[in-house]
N, C-alpha and C. Protein backbone atom coordinates (compact mmCIF):
# COMPACT_ATOMS: atom_id res chain seq x y z
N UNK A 1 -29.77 9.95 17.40
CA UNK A 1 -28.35 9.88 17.10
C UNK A 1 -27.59 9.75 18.43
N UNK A 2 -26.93 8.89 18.83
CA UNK A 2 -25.99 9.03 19.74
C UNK A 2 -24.55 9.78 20.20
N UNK A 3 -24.26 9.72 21.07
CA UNK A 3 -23.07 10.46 21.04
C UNK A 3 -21.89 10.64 20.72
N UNK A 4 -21.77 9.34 20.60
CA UNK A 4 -20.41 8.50 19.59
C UNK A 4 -20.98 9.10 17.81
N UNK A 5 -22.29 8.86 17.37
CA UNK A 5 -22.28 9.22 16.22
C UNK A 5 -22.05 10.91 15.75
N UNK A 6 -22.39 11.75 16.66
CA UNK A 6 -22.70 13.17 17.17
C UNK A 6 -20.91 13.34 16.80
N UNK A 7 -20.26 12.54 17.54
CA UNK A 7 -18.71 13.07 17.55
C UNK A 7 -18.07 12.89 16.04
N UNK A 8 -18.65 11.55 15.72
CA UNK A 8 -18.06 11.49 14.68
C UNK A 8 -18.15 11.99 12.93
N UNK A 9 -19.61 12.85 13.36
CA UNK A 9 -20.21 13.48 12.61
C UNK A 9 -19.49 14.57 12.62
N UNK A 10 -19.00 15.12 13.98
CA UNK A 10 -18.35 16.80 13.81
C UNK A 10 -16.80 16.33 13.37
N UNK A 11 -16.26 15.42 13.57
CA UNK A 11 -15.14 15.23 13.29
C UNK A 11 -15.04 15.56 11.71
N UNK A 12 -15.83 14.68 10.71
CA UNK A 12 -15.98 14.53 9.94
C UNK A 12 -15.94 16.01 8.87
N UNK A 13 -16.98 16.69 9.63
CA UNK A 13 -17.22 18.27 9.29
C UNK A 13 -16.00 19.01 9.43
N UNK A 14 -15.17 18.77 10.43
CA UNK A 14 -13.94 19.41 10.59
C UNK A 14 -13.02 19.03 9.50
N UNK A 15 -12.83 17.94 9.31
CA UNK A 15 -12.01 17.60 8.38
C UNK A 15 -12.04 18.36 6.49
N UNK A 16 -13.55 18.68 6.69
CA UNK A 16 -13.72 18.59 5.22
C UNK A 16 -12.65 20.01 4.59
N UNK A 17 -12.41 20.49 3.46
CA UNK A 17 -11.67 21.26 3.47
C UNK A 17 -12.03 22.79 3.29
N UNK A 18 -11.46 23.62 4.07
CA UNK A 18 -12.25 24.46 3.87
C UNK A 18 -12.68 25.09 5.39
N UNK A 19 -13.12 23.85 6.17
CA UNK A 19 -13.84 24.28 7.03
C UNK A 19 -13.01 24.75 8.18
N UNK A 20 -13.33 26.12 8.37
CA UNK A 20 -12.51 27.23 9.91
C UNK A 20 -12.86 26.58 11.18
N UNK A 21 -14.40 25.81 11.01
CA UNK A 21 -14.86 25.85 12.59
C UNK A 21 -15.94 25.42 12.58
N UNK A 22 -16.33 24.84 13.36
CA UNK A 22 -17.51 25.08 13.62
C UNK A 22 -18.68 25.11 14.89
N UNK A 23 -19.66 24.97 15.33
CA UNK A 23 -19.89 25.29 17.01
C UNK A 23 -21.59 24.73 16.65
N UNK A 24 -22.04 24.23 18.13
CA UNK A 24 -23.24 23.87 18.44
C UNK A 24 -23.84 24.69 19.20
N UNK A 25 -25.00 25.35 19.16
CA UNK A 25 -25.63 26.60 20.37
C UNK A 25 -27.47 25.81 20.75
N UNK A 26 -27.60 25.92 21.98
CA UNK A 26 -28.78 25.84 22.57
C UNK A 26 -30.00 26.69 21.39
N UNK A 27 -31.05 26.47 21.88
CA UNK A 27 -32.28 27.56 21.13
C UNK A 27 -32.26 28.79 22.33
N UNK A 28 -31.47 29.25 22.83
CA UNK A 28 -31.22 29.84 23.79
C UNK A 28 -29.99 30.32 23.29
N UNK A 29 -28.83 30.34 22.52
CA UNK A 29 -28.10 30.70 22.01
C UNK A 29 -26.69 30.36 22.57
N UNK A 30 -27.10 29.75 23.69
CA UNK A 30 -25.67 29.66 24.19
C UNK A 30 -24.58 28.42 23.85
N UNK A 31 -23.70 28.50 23.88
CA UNK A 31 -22.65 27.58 22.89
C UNK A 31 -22.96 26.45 24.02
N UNK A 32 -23.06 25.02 23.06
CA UNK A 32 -22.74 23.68 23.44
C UNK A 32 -21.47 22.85 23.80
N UNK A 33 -21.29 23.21 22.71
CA UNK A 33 -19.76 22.40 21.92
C UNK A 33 -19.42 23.41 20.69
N UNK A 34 -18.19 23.50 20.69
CA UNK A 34 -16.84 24.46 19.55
C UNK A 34 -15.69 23.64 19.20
N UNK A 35 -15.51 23.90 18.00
CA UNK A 35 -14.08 23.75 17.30
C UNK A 35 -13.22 25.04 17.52
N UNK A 36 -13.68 25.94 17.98
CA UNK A 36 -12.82 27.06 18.09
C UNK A 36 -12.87 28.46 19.31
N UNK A 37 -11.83 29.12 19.99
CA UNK A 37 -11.71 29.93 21.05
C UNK A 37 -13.31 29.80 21.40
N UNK A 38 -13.16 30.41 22.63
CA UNK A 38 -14.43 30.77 23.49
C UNK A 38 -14.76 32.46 22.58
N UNK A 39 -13.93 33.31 22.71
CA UNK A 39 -14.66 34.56 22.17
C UNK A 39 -15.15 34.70 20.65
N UNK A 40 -14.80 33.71 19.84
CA UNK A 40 -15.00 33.83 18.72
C UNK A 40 -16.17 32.52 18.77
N UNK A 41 -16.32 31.72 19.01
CA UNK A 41 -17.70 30.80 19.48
C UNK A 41 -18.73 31.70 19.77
N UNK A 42 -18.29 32.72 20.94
CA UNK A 42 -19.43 33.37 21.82
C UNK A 42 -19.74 34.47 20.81
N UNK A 43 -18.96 34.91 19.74
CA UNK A 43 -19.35 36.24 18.81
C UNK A 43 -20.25 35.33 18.12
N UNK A 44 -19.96 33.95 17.43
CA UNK A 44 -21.26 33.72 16.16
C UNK A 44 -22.19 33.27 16.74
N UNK A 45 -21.99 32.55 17.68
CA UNK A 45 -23.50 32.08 18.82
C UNK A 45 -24.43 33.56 18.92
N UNK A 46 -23.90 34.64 19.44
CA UNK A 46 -24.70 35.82 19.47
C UNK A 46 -25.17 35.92 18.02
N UNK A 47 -24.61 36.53 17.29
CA UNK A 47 -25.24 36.47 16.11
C UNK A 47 -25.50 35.98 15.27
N UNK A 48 -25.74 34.26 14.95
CA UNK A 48 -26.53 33.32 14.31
C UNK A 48 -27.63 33.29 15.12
N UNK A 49 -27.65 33.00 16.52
CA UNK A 49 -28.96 32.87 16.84
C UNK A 49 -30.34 33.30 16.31
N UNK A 50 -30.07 34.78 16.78
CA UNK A 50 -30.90 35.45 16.23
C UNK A 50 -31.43 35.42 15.27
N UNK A 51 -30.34 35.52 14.22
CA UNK A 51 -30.89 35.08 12.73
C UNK A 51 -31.56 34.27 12.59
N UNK A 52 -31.35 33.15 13.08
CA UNK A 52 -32.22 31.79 12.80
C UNK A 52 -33.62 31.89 13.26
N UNK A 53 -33.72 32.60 14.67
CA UNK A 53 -34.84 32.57 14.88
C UNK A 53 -36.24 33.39 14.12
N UNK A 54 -35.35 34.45 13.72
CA UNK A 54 -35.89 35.30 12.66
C UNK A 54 -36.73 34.45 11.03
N UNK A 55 -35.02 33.89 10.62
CA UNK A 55 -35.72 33.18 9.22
C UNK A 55 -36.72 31.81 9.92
N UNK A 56 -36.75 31.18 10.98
CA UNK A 56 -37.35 30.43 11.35
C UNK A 56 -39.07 30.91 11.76
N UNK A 57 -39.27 32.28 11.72
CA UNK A 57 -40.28 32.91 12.48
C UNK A 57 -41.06 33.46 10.87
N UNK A 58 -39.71 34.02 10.03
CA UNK A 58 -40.38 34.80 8.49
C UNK A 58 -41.08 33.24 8.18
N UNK A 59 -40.48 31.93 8.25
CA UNK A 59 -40.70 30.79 6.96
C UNK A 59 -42.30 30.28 7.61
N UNK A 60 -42.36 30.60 8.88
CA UNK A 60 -43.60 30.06 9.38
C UNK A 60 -44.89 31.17 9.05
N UNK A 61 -44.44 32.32 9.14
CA UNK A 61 -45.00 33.38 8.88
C UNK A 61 -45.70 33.46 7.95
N UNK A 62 -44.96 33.11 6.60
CA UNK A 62 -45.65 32.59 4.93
C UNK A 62 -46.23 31.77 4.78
N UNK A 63 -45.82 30.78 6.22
CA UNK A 63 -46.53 29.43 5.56
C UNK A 63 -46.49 28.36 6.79
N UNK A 64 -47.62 28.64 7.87
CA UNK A 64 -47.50 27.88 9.48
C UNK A 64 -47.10 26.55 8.42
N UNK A 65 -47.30 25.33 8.03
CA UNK A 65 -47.00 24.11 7.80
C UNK A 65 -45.46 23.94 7.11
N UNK A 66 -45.04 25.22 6.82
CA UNK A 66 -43.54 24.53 6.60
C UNK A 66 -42.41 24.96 7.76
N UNK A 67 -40.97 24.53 7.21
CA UNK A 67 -40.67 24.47 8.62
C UNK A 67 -39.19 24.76 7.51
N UNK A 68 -38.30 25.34 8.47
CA UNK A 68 -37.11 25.83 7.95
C UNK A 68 -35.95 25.00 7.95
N UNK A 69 -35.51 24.73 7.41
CA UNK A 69 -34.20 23.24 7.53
C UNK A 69 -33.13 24.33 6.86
N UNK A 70 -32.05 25.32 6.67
CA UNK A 70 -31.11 25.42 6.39
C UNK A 70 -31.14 26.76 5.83
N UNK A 71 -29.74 27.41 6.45
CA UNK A 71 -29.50 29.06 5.95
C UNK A 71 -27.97 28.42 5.78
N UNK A 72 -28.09 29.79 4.86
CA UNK A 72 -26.79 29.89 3.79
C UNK A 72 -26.24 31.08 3.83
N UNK A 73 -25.17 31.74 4.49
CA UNK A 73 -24.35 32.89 4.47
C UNK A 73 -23.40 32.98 3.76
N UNK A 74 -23.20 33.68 2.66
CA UNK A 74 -21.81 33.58 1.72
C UNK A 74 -21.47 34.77 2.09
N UNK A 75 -20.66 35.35 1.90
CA UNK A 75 -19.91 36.61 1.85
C UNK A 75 -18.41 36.56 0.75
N UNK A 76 -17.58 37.54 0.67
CA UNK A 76 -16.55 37.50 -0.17
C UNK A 76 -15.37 36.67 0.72
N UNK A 77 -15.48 36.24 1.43
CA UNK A 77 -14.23 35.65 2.75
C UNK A 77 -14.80 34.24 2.98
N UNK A 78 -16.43 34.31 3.23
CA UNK A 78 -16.49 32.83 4.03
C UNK A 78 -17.73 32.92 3.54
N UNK A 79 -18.19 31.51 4.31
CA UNK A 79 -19.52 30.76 4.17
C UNK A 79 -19.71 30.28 5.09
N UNK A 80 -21.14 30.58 5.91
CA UNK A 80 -22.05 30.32 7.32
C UNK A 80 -23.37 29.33 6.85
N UNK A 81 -23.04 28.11 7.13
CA UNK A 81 -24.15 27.08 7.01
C UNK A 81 -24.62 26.91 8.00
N UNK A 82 -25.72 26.85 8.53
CA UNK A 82 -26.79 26.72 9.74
C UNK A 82 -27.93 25.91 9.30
N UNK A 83 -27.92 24.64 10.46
CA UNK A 83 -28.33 23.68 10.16
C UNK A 83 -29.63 23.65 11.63
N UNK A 84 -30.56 24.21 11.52
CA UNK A 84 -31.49 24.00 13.00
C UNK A 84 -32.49 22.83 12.99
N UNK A 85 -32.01 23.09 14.57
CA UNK A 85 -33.18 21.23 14.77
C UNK A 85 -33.99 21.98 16.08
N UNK A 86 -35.29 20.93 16.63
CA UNK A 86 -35.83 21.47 17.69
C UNK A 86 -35.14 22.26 18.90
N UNK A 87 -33.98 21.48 19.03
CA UNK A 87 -33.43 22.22 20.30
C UNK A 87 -31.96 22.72 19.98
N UNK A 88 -31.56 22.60 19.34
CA UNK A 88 -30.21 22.99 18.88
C UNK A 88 -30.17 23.34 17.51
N UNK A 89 -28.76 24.89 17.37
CA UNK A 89 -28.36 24.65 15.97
C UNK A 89 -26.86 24.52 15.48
N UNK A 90 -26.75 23.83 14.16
CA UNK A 90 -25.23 23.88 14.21
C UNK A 90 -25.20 24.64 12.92
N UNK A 91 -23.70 25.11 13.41
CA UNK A 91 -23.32 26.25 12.79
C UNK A 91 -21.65 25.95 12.21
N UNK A 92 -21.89 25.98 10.66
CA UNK A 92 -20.29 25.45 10.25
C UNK A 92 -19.88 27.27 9.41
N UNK A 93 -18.53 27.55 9.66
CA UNK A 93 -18.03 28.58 9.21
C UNK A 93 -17.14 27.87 8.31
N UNK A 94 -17.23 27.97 6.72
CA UNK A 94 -15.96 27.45 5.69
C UNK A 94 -15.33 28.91 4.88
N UNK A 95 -14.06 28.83 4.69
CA UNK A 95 -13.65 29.70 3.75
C UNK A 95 -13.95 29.76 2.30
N UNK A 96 -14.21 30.94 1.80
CA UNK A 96 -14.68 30.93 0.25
C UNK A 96 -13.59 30.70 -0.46
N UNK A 97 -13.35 29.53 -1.31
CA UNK A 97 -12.03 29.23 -1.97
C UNK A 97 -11.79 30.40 -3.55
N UNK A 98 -10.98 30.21 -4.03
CA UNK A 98 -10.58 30.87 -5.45
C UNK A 98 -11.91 29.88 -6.79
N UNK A 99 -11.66 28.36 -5.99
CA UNK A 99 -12.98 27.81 -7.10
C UNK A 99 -14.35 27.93 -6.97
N UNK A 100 -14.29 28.61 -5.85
CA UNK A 100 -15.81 29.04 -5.30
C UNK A 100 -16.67 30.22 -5.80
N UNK A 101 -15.65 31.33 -5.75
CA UNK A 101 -15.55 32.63 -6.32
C UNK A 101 -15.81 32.39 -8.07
N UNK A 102 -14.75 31.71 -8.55
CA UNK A 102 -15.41 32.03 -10.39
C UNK A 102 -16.25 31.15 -10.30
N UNK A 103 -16.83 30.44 -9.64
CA UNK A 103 -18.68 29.38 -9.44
C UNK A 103 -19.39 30.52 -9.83
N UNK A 104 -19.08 31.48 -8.73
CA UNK A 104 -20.03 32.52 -7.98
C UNK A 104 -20.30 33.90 -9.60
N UNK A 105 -19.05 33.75 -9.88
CA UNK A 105 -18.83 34.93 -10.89
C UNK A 105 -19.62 34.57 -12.10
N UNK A 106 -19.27 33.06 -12.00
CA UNK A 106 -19.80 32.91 -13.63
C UNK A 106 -21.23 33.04 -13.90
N UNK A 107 -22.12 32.57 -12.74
CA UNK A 107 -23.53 32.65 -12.82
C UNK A 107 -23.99 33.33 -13.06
């Protein structure tokens, strides 16, 4: 993917609705690229990392031949999509809407 496509990919993500932010971190954890402040980048970089490396470590754990493509954080406020690749992960923060919630309720 190039870099022109890279941009226009996050643009894209930004736009969608919903979405607070979102940020790129090393496998090292440290922020790449952000849609948003340095201290609030540097709070989910600390703590997605980890996580990832974790569910990335449990999924191999069960099963060396598969490989982890995507975590899902909901909470009552927001939603943390984490998307990891060999050397990088991206990390989109969206707000939980009112149509999201009776999704969530009705199930």
């Amino acid at each position: 993917m190039t870099t022109s496509e890279v941009e226009n990919t996050l643009q894209r993500i930004s736009l969608h609705p919903g979405v607070m932010g979102w940020l790129v971190i090393n496998n090292q954890g440290e922020p790449i690229k952000s849609s948003m402040d340095i201290p609030t980048t540097q709070l989910y970089a600390s703590e997605f990392a980890p996580l990832a490396h974790f569910a990335h470590s449990a999924v191999r754990d069960m099963d060396p031949q598969n490989e982890l493509r995507f975590i899902r954080v909901r909470t009552n406020k927001m939603e943390f999509m984490v998307a990891p690749d060999n050397e990088y992960l991206l990390i989109v923060i969206q707000k939980v809407t009112s149509h999201d919630k009776d999704v969530i309720s009705n199930e």
